[in-house]
PDB file of N, CA and C in Angstrom:
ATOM      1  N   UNK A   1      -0.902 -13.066 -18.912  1.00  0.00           N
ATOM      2  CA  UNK A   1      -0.035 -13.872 -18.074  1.00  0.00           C
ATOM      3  C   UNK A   1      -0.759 -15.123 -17.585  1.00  0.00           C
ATOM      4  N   UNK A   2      -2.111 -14.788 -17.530  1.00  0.00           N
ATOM      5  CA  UNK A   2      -2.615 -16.170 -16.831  1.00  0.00           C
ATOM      6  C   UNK A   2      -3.074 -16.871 -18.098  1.00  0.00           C
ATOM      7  N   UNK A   3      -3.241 -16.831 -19.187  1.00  0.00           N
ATOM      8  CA  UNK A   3      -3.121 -17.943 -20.457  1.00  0.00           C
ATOM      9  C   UNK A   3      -1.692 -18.981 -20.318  1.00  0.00           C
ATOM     10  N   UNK A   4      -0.530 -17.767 -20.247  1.00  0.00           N
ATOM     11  CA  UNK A   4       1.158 -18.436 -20.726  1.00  0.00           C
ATOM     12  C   UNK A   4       1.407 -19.449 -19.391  1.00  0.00           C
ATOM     13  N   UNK A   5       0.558 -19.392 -17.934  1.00  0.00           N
ATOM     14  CA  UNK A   5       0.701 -20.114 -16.675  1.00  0.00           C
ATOM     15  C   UNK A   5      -0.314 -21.166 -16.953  1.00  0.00           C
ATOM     16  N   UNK A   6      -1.043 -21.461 -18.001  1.00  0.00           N
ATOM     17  CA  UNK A   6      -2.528 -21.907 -17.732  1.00  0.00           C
ATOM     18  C   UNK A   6      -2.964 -21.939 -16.284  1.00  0.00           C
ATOM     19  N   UNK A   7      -3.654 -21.120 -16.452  1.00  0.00           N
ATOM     20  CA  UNK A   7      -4.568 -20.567 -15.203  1.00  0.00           C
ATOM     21  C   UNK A   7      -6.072 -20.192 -16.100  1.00  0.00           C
ATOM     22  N   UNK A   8      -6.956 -20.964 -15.265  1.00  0.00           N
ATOM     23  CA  UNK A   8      -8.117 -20.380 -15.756  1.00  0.00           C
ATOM     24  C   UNK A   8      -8.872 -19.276 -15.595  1.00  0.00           C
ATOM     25  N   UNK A   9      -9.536 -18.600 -16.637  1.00  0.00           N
ATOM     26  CA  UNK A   9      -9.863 -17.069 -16.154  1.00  0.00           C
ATOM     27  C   UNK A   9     -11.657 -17.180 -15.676  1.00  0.00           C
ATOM     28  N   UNK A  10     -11.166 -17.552 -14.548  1.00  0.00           N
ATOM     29  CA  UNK A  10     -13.287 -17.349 -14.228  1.00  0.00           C
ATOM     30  C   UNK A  10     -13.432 -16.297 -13.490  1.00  0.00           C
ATOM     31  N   UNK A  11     -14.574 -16.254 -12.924  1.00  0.00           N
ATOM     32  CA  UNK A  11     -14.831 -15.151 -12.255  1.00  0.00           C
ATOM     33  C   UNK A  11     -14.122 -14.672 -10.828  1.00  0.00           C
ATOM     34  N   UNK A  12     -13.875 -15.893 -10.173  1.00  0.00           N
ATOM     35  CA  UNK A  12     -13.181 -15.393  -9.101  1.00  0.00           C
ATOM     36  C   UNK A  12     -12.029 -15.630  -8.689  1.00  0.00           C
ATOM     37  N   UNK A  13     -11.012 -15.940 -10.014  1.00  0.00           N
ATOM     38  CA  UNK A  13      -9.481 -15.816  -9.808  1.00  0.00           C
ATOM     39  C   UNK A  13      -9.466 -14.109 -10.274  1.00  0.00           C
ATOM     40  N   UNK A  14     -10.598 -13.726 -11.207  1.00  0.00           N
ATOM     41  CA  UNK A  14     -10.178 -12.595 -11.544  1.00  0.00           C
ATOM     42  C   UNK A  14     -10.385 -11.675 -10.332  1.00  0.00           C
ATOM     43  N   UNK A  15     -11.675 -11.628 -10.016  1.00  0.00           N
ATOM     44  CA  UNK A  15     -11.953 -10.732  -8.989  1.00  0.00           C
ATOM     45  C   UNK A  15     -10.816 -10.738  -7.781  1.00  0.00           C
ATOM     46  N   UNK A  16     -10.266 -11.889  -7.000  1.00  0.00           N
ATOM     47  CA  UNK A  16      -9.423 -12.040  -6.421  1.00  0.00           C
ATOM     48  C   UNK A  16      -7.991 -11.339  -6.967  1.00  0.00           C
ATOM     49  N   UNK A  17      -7.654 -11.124  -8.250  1.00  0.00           N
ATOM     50  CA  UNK A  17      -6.578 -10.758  -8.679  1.00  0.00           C
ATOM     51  C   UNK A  17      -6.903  -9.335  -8.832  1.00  0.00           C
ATOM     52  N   UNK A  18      -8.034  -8.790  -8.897  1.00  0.00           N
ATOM     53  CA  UNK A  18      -8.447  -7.175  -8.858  1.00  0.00           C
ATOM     54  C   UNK A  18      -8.486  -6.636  -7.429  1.00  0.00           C
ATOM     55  N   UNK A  19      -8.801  -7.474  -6.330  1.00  0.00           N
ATOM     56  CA  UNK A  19      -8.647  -7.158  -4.906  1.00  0.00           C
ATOM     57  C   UNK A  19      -6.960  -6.803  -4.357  1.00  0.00           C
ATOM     58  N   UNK A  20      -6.783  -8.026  -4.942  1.00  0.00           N
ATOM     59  CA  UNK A  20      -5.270  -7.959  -4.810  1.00  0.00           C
ATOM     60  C   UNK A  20      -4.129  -6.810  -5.160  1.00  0.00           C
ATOM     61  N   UNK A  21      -4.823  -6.045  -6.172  1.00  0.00           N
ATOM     62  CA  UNK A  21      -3.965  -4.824  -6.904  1.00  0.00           C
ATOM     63  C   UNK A  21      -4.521  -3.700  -6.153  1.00  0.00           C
ATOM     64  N   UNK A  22      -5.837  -3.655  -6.185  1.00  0.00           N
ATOM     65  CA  UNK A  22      -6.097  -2.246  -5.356  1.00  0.00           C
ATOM     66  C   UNK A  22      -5.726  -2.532  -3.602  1.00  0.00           C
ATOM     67  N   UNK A  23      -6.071  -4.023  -2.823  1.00  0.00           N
ATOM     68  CA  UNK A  23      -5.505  -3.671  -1.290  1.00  0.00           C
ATOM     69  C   UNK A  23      -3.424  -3.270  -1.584  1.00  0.00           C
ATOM     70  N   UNK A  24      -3.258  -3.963  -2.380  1.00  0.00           N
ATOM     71  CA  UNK A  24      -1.322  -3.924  -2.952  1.00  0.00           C
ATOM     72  C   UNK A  24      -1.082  -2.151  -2.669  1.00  0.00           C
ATOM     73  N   UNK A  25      -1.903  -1.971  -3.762  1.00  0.00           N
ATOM     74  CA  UNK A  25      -1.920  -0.406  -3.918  1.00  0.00           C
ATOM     75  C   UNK A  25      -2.556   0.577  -2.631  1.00  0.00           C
ATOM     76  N   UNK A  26      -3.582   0.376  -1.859  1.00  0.00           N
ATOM     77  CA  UNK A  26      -3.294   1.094  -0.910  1.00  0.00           C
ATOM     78  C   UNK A  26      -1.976   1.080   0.445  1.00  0.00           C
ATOM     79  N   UNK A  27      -1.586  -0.716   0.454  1.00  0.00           N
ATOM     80  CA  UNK A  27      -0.660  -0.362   1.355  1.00  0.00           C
ATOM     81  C   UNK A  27       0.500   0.264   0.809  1.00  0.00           C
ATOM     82  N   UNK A  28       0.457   0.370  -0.520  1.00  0.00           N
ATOM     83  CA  UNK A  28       1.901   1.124  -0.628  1.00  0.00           C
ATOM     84  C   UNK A  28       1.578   2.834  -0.397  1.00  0.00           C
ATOM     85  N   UNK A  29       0.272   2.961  -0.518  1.00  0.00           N
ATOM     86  CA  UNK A  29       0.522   4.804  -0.099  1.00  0.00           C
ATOM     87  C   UNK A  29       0.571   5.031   1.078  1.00  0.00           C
ATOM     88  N   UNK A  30       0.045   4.424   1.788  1.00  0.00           N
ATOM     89  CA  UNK A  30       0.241   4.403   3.204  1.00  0.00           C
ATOM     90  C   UNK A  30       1.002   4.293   3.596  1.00  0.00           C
ATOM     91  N   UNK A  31       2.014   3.163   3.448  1.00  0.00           N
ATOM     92  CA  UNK A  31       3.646   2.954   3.608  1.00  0.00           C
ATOM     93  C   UNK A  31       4.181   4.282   3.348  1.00  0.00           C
ATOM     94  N   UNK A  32       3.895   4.914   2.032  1.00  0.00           N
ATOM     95  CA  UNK A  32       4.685   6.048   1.391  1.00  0.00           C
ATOM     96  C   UNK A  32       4.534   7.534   2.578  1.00  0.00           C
ATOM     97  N   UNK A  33       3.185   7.435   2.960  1.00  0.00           N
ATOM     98  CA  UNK A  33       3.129   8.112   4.084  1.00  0.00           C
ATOM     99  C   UNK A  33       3.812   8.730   4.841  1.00  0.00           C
ATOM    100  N   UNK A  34       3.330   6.875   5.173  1.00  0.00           N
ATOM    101  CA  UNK A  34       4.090   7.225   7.001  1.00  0.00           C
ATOM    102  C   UNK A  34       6.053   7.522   6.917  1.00  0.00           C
ATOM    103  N   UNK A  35       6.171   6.691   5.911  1.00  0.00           N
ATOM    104  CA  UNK A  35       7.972   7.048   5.881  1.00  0.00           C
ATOM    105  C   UNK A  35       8.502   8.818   5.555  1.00  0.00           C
ATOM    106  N   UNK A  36       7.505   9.448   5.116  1.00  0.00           N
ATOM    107  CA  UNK A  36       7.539  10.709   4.163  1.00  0.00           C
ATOM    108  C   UNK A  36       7.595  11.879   5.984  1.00  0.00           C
ATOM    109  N   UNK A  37       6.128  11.038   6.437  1.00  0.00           N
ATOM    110  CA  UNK A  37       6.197  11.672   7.667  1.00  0.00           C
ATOM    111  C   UNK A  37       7.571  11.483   8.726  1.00  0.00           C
ATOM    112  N   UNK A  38       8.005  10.333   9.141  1.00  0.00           N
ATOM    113  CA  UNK A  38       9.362   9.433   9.868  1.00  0.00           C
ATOM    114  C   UNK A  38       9.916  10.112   9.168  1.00  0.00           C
ATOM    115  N   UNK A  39      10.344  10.494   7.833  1.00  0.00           N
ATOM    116  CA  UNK A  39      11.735  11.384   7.484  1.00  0.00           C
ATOM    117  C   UNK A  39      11.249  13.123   7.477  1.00  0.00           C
ATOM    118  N   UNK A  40      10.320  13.594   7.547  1.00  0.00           N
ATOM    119  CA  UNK A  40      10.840  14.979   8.247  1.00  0.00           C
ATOM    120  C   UNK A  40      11.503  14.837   9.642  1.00  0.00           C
ATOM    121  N   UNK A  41       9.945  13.868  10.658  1.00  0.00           N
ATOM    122  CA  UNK A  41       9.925  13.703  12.103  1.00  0.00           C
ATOM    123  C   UNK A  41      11.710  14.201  12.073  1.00  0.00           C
ATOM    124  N   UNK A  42      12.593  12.793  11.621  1.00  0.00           N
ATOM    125  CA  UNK A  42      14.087  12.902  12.113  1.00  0.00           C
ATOM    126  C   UNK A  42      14.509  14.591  11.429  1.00  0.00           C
ATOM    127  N   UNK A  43      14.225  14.549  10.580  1.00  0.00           N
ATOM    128  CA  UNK A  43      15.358  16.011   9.838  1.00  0.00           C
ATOM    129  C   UNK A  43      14.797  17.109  10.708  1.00  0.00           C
ATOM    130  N   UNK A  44      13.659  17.199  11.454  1.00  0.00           N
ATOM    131  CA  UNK A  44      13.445  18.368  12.093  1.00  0.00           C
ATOM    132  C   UNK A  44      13.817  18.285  13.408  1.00  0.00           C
ATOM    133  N   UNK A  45      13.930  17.076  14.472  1.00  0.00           N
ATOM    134  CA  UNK A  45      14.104  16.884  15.225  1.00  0.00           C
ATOM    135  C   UNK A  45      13.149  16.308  16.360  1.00  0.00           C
ATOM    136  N   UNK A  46      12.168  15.995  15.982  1.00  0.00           N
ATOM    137  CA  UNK A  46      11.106  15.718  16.709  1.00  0.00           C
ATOM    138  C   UNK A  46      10.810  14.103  16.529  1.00  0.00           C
ATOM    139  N   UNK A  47      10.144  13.713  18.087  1.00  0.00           N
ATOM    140  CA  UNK A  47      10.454  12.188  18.138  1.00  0.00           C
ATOM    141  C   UNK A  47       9.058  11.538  18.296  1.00  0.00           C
ATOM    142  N   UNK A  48       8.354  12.418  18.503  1.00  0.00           N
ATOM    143  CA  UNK A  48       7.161  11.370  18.432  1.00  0.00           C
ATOM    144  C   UNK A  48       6.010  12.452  17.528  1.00  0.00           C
ATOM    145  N   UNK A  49       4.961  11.835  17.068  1.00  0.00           N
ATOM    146  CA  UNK A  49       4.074  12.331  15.906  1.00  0.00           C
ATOM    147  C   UNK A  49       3.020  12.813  17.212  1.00  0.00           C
ATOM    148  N   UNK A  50       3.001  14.208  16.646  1.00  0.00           N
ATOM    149  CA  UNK A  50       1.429  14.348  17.509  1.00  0.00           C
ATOM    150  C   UNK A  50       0.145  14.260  16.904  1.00  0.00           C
ATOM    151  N   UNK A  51      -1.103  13.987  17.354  1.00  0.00           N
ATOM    152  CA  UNK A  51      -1.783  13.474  16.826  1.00  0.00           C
ATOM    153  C   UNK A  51      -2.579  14.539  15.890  1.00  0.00           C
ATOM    154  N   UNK A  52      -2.131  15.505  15.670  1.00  0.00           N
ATOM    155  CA  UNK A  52      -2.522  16.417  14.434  1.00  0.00           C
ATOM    156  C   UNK A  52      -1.914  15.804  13.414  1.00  0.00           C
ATOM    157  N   UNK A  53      -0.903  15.838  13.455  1.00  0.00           N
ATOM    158  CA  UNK A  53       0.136  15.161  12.213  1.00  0.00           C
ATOM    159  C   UNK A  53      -0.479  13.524  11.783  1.00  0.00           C
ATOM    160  N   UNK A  54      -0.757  12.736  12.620  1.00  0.00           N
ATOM    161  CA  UNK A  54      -1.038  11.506  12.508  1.00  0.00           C
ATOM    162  C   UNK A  54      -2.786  11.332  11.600  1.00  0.00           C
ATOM    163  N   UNK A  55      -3.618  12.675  11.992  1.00  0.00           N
ATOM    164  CA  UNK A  55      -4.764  12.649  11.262  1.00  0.00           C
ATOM    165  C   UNK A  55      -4.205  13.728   9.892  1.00  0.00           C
TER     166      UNK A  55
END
C-alpha cells in the first residue's frame, strides 16, 4: 500500500506504522473487555464493578 500512495519505506515510517498496529490492537482488547464486563454488569443487575472484577 505504501508503494501504490508513494510513500517512502524508511525506517521510521515503518516502525511508526508497526507501533501503530500493535497500540490499535491493544486498545481494541481492552475496549472488548470492558464492554464484555458492562454487558454482564447490566444482565445481572449490578451497577458498579467491584474492584475484584476490575483487576
Amino acid at each position: 500500500m505504501m508503494n501504490v500512495f508513494s510513500v517512502s519505506a524508511n525506517l521510521m515510517r515503518l516502525g511508526a506504522i508497526d507501533f501503530g498496529l500493535i497500540v490499535d490492537g491493544a486498545v481494541i482488547i481492552v475496549e472488548s473487555i470492558f464492554h464484555r464486563i458492562s454487558t454482564s454488569q447490566v444482565n445481572s443487575g449490578m451497577k458498579k464493578l467491584t474492584s475484584e472484577q476490575m483487576d
